[in-house]
C-alpha atoms as a PDB file:
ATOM      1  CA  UNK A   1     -18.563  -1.773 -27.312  1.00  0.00           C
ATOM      2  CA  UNK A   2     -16.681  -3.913 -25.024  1.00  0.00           C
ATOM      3  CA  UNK A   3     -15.235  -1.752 -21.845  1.00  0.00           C
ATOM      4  CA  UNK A   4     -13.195  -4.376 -20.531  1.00  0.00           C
ATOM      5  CA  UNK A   5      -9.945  -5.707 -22.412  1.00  0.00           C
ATOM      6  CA  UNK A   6      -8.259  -8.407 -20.985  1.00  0.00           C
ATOM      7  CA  UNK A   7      -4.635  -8.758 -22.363  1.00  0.00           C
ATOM      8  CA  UNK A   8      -3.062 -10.830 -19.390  1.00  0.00           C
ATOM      9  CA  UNK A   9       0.147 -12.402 -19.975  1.00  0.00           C
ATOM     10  CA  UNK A  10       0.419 -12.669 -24.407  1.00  0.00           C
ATOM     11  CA  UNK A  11       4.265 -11.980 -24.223  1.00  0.00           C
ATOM     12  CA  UNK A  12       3.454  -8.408 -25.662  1.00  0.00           C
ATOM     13  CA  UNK A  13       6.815  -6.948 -24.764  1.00  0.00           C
ATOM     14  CA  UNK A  14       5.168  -3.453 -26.025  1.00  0.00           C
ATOM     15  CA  UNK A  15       1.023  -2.392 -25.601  1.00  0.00           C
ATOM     16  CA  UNK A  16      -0.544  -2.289 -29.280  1.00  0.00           C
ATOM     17  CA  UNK A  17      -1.048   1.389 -30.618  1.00  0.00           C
ATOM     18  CA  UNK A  18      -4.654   0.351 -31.181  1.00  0.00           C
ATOM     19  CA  UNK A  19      -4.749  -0.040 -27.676  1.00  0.00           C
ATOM     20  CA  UNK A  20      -4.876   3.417 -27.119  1.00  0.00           C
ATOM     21  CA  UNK A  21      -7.995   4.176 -29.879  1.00  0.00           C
ATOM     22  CA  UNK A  22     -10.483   2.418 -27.581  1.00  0.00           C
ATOM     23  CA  UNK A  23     -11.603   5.178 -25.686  1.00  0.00           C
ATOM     24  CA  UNK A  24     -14.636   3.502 -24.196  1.00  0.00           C
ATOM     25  CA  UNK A  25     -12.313   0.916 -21.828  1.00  0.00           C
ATOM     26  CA  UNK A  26     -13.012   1.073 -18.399  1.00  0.00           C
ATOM     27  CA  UNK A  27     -10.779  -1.779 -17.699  1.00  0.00           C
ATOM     28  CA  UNK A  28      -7.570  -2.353 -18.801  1.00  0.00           C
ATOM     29  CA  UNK A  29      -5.592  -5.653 -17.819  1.00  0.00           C
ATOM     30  CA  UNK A  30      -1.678  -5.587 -19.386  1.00  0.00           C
ATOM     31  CA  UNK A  31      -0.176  -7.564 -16.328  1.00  0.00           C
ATOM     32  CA  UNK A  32       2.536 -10.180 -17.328  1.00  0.00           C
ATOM     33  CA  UNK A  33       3.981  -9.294 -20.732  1.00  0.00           C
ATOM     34  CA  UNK A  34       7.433  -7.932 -20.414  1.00  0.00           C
ATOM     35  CA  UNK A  35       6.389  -4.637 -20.858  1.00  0.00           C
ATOM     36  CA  UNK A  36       9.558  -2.238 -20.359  1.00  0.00           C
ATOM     37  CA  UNK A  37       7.648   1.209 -20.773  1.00  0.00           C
ATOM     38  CA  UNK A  38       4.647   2.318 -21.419  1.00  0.00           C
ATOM     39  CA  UNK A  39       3.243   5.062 -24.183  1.00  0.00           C
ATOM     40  CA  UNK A  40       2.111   8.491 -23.646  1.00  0.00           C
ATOM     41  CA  UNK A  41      -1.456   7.061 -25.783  1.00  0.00           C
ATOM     42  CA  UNK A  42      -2.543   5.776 -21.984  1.00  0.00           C
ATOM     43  CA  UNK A  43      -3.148   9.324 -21.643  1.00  0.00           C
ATOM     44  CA  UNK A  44      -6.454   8.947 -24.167  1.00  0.00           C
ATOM     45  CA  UNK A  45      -8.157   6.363 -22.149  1.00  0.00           C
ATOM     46  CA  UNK A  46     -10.178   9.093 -19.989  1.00  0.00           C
ATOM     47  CA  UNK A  47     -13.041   6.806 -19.001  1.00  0.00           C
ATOM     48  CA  UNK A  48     -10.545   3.735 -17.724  1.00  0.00           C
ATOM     49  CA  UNK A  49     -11.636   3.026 -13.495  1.00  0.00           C
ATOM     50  CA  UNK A  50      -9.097  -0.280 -13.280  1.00  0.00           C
ATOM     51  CA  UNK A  51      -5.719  -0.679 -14.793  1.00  0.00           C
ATOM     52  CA  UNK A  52      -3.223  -3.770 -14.302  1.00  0.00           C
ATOM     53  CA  UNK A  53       0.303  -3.171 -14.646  1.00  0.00           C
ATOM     54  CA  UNK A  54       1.703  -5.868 -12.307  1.00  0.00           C
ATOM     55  CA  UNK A  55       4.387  -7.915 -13.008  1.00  0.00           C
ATOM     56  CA  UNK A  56       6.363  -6.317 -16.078  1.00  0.00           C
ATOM     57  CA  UNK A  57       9.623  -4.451 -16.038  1.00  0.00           C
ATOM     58  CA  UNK A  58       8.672  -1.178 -16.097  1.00  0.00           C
ATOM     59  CA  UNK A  59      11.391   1.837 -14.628  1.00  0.00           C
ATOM     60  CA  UNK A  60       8.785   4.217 -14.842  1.00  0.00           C
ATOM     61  CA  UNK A  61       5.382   5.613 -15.939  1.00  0.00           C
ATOM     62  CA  UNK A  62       4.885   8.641 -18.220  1.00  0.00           C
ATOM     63  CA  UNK A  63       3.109  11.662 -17.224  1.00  0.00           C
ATOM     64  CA  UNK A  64      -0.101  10.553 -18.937  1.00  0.00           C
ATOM     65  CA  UNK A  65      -0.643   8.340 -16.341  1.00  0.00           C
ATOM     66  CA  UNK A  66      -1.693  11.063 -14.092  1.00  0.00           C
ATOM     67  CA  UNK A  67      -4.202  12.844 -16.102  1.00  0.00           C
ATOM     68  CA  UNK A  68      -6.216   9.574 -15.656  1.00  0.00           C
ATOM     69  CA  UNK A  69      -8.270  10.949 -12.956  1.00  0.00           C
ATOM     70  CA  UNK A  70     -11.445   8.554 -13.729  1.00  0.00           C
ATOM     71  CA  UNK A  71      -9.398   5.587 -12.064  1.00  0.00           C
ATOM     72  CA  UNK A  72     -11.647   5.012  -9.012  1.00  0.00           C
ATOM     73  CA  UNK A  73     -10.975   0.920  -8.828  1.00  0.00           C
ATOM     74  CA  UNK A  74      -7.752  -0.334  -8.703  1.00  0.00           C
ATOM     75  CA  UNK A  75      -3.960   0.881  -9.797  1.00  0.00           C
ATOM     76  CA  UNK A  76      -1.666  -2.240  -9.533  1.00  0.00           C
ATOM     77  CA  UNK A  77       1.956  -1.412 -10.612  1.00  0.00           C
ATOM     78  CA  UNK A  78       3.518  -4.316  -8.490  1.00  0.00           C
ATOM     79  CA  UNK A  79       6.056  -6.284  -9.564  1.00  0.00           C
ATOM     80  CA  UNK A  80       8.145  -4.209 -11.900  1.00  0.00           C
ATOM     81  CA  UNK A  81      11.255  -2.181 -11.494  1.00  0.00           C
ATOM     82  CA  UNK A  82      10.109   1.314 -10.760  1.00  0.00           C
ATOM     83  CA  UNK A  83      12.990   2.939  -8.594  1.00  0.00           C
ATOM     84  CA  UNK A  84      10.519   6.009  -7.971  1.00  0.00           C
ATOM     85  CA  UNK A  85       6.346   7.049  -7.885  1.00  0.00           C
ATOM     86  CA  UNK A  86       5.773  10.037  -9.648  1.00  0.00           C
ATOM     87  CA  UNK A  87       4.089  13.126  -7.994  1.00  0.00           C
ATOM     88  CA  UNK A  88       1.322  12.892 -10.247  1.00  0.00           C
ATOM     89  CA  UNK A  89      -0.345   9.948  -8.754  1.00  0.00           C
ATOM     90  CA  UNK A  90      -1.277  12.430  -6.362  1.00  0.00           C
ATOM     91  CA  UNK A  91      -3.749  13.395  -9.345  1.00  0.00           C
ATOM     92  CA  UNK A  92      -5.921  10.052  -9.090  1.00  0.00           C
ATOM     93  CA  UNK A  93      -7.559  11.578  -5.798  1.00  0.00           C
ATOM     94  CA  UNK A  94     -10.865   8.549  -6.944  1.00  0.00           C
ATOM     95  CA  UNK A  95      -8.591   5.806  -6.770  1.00  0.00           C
ATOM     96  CA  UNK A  96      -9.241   3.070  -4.085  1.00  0.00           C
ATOM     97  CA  UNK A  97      -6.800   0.283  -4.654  1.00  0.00           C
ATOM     98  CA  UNK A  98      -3.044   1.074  -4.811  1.00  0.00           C
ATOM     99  CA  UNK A  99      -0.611  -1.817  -5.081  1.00  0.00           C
ATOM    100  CA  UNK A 100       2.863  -0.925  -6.029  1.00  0.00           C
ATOM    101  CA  UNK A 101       5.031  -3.727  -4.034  1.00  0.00           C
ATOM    102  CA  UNK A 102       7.962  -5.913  -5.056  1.00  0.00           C
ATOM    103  CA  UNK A 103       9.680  -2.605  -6.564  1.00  0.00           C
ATOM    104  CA  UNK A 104      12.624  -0.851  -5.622  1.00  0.00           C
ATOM    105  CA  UNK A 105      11.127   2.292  -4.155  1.00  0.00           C
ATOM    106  CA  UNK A 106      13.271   4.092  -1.718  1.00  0.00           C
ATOM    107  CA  UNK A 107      10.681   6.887  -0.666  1.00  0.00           C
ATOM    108  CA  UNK A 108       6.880   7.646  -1.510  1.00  0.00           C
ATOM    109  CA  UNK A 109       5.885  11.225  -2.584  1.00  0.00           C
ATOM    110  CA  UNK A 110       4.931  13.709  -0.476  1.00  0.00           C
ATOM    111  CA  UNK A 111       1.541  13.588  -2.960  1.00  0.00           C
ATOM    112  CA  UNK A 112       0.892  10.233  -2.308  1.00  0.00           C
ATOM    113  CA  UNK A 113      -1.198  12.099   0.725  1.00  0.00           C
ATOM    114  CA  UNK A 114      -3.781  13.923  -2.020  1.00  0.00           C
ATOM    115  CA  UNK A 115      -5.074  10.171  -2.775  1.00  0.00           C
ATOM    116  CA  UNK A 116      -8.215  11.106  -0.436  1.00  0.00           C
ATOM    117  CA  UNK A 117     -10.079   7.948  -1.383  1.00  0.00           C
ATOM    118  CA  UNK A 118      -7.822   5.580  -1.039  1.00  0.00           C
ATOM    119  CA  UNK A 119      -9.128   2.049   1.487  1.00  0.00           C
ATOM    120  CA  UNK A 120      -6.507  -0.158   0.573  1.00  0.00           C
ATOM    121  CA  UNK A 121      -2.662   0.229   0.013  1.00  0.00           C
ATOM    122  CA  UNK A 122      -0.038  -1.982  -0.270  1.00  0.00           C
ATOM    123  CA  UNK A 123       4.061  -1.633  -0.272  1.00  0.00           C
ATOM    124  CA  UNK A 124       5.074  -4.583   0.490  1.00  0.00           C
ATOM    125  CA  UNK A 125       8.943  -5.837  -0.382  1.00  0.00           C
ATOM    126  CA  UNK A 126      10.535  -1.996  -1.712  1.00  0.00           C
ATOM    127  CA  UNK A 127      13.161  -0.580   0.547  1.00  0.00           C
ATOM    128  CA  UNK A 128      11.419   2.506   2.424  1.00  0.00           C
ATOM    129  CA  UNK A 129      12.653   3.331   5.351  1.00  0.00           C
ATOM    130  CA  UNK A 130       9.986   5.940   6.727  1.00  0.00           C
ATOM    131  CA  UNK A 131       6.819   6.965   5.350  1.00  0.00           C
ATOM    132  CA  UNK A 132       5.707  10.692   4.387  1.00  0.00           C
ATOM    133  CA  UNK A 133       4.044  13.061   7.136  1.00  0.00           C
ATOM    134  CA  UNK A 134       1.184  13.222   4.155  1.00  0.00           C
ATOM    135  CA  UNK A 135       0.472   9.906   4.915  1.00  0.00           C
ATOM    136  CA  UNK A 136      -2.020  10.771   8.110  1.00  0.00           C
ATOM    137  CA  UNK A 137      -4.043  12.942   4.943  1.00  0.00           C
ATOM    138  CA  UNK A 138      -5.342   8.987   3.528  1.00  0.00           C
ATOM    139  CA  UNK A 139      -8.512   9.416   6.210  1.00  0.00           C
ATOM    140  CA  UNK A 140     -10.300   6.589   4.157  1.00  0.00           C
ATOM    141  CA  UNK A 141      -7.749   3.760   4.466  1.00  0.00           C
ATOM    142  CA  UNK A 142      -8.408   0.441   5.627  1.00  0.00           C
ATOM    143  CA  UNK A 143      -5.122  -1.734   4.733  1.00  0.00           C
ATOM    144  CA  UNK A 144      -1.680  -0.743   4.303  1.00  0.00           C
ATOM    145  CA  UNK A 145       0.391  -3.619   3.940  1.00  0.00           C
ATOM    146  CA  UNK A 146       4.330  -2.364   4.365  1.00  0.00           C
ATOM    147  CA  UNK A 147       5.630  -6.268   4.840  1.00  0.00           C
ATOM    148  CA  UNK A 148       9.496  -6.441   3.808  1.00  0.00           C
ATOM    149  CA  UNK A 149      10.630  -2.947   3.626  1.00  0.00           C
ATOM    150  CA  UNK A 150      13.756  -1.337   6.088  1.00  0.00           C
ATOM    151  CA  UNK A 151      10.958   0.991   8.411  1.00  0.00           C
ATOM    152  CA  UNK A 152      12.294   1.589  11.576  1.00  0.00           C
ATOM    153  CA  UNK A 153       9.435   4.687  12.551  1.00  0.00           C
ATOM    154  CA  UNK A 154       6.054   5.696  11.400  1.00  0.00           C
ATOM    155  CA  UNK A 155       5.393   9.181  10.845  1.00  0.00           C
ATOM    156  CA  UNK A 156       3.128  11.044  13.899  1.00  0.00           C
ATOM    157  CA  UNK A 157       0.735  11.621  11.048  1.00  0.00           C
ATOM    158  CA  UNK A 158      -0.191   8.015  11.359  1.00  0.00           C
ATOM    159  CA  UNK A 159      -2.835   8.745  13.924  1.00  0.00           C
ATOM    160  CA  UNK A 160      -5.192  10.320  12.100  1.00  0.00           C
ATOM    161  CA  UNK A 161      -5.767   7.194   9.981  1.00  0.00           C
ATOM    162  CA  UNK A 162      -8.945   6.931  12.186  1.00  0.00           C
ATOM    163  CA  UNK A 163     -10.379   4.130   9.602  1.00  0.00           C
ATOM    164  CA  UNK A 164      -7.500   1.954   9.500  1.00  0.00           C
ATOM    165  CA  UNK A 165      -8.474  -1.781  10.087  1.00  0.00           C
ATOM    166  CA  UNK A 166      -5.129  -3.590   9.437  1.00  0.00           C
ATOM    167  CA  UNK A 167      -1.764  -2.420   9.775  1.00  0.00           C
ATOM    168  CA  UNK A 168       1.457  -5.084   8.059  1.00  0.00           C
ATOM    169  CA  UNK A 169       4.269  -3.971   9.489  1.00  0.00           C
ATOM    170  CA  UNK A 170       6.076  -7.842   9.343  1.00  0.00           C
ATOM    171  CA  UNK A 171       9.819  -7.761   8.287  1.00  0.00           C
ATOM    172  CA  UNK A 172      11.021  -4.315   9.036  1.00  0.00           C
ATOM    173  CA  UNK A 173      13.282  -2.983  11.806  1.00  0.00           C
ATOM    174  CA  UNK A 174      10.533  -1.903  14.350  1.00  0.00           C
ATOM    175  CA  UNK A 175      12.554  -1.282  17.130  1.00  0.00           C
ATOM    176  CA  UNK A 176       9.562  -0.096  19.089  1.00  0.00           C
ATOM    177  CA  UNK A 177       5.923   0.405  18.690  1.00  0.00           C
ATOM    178  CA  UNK A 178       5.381   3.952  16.680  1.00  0.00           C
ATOM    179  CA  UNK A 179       2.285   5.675  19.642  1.00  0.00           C
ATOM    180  CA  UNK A 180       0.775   7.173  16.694  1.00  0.00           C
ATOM    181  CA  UNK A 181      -1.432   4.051  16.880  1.00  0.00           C
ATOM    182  CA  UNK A 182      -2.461   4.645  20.476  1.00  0.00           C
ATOM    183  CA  UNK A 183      -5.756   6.794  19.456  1.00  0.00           C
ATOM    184  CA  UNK A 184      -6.677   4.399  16.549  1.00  0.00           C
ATOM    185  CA  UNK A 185     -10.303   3.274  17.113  1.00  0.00           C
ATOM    186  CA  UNK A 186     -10.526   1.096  14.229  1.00  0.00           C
ATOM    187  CA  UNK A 187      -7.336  -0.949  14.315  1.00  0.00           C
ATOM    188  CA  UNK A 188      -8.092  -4.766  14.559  1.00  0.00           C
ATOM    189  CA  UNK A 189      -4.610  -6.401  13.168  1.00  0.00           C
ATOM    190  CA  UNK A 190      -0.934  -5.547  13.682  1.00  0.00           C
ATOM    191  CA  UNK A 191       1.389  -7.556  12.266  1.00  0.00           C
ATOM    192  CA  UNK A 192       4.812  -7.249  13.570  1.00  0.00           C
ATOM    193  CA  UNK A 193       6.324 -10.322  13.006  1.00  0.00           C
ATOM    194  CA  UNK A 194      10.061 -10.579  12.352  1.00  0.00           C
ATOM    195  CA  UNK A 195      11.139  -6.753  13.720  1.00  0.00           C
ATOM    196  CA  UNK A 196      13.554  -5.800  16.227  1.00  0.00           C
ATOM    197  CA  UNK A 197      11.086  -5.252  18.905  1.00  0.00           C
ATOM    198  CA  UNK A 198      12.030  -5.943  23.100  1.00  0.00           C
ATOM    199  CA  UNK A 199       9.300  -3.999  24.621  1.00  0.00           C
ATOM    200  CA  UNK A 200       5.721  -2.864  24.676  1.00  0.00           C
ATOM    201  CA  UNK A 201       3.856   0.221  25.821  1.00  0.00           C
ATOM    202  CA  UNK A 202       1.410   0.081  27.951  1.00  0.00           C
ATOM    203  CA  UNK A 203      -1.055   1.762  25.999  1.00  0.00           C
ATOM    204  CA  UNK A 204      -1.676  -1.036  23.962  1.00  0.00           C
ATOM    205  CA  UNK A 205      -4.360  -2.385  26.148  1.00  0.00           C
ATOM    206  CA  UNK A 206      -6.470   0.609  25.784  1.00  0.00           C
ATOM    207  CA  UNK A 207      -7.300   0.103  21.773  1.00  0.00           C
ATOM    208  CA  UNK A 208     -10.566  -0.516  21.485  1.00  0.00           C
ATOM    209  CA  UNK A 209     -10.951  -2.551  18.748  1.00  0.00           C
ATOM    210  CA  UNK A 210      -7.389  -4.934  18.388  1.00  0.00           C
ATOM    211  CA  UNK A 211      -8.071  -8.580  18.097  1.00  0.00           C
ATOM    212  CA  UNK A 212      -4.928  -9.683  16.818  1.00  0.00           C
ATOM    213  CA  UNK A 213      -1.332  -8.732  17.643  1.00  0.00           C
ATOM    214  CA  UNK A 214       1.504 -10.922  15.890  1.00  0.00           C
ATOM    215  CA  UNK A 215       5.082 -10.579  17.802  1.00  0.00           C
ATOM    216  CA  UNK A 216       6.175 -13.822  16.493  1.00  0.00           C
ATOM    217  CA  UNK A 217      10.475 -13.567  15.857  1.00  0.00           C
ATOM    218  CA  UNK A 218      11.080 -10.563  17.993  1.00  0.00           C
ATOM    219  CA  UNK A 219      12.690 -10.497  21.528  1.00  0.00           C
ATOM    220  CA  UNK A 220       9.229 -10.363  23.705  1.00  0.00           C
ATOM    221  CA  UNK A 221       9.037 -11.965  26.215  1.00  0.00           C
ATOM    222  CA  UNK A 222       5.881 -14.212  26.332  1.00  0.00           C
ATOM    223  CA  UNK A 223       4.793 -13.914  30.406  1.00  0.00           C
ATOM    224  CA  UNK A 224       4.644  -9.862  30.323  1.00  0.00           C
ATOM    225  CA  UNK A 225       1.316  -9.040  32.202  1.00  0.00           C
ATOM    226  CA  UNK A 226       0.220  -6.606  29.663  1.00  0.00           C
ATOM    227  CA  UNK A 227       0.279  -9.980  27.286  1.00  0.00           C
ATOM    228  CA  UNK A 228      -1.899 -11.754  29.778  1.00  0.00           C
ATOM    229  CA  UNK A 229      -4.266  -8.639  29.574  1.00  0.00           C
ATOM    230  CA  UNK A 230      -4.581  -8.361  26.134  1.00  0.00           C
ATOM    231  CA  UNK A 231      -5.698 -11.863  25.746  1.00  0.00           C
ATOM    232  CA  UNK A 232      -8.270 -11.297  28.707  1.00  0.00           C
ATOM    233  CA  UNK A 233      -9.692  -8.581  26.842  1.00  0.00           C
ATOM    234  CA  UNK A 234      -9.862 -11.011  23.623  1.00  0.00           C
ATOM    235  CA  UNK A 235      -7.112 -10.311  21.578  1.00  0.00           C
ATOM    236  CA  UNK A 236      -5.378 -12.879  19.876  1.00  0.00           C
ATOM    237  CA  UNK A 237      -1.580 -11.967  20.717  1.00  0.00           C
ATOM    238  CA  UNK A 238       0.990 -14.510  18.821  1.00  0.00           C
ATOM    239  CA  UNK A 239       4.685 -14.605  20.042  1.00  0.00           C
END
């Protein structure tokens, strides 16, 4: 039996019900085809690990969605027109991959912080303007790209993202750099391009592992020392 089925961009407008029978799929691709909502019957496809959703119209999810605790690959629900995320992704605690950009979120759930396994996470272009405390809880992640939102602060929880490699903060309203990355000992890439930022701490010479820090189109001013320093210590530090 086939576990993969593949049904990219055929101007569905609704999923099949027969969809739903094949209980075996592990992968589920239904990314492109006008789909407005989606049927409780996701519910029966226990064994799925990946499941596309991108670029549709959905306004929401149903329930169902969250008893699909096997997905352990990828969720991508980006590029629709979901206005909220339900608690119950908080359910999918295998889940690795979580893209849900180009919406019109406001606010994540609180939950969002039981998705223990989580490396990679992306927000990019929604309208948050914080992110929950439960956020520090996602002790696995890598990524999180937040590029194009209204952030101004990160939440103090953000420090004990102890894995994170890369952090996107580009087009928000940064006003000044959140210290809850101070203690990061993985953090490699900040990008903070197009923010409101004027100054820098000096703490940002202690992280041990930053190699790139983009401050192109804010007010810094390119001859601070600490720049200087930075780049000494091999950073690569656009402004």
């Amino acid at each position: 039996m086939r576990h993969t089925l593949n049904l990219w961009r055929q101007e569905l407008g609704e999923v099949p019900e027969s969809v739903w029978h094949q209980t075996e799929l592990r992968v589920l691709i239904l990314a492109d085809n006008g789909l407005t909502a989606l049927a409780p019957g996701i519910g029966q496809l226990q064994r799925l690990n990946t499941l596309d959703l991108g670029h549709n119209a959905l306004t929401s999810v149903p329930d169902e969605l969250g008893s699909l605790t096997g997905l352990s690959d990828c969720l991508y629900l980006h590029d629709n027109q979901l206005t909220r995320l339900p608690h119950f992704l908080g359910n999918l605690t295998q889940l690795r991959y979580l893209n849900v950009g180009e919406n019109s979120l406001t606010s994540l759930p609180e939950a969002i912080g039981n998705m223990s396994s989580l490396i990679e996470f992306r927000a990019q272009h929604n309208r948050l303007t914080t992110l929950p405390d439960s956020i520090g809880r996602l002790r696995n992640l890598r990524e999180l790209w937040l590029r194009g939102n209204a952030i101004e602060h990160l939440p103090p929880s953000t420090a004990q993202l102890h894995e994170l490699r890369h952090l996107d903060l580009r087009e928000n309203s940064v006003a000044e750099l959140p210290h809850s990355l101070a203690g990061l000992p993985r953090l490699r890439q900040i990008d903070l391009r197009s923010n409101r930022l004027s100054q820098l701490p000096d703490w940002l010479t202690l992280m041990p592992s930053l190699e790139k820090l983009d401050l192109r189109w804010n007010e810094i001013d390119a001859s601070l020392p600490l720049l200087n320093t930075l780049e000494r210590q091999g950073c690569v530090v656009l402004t």
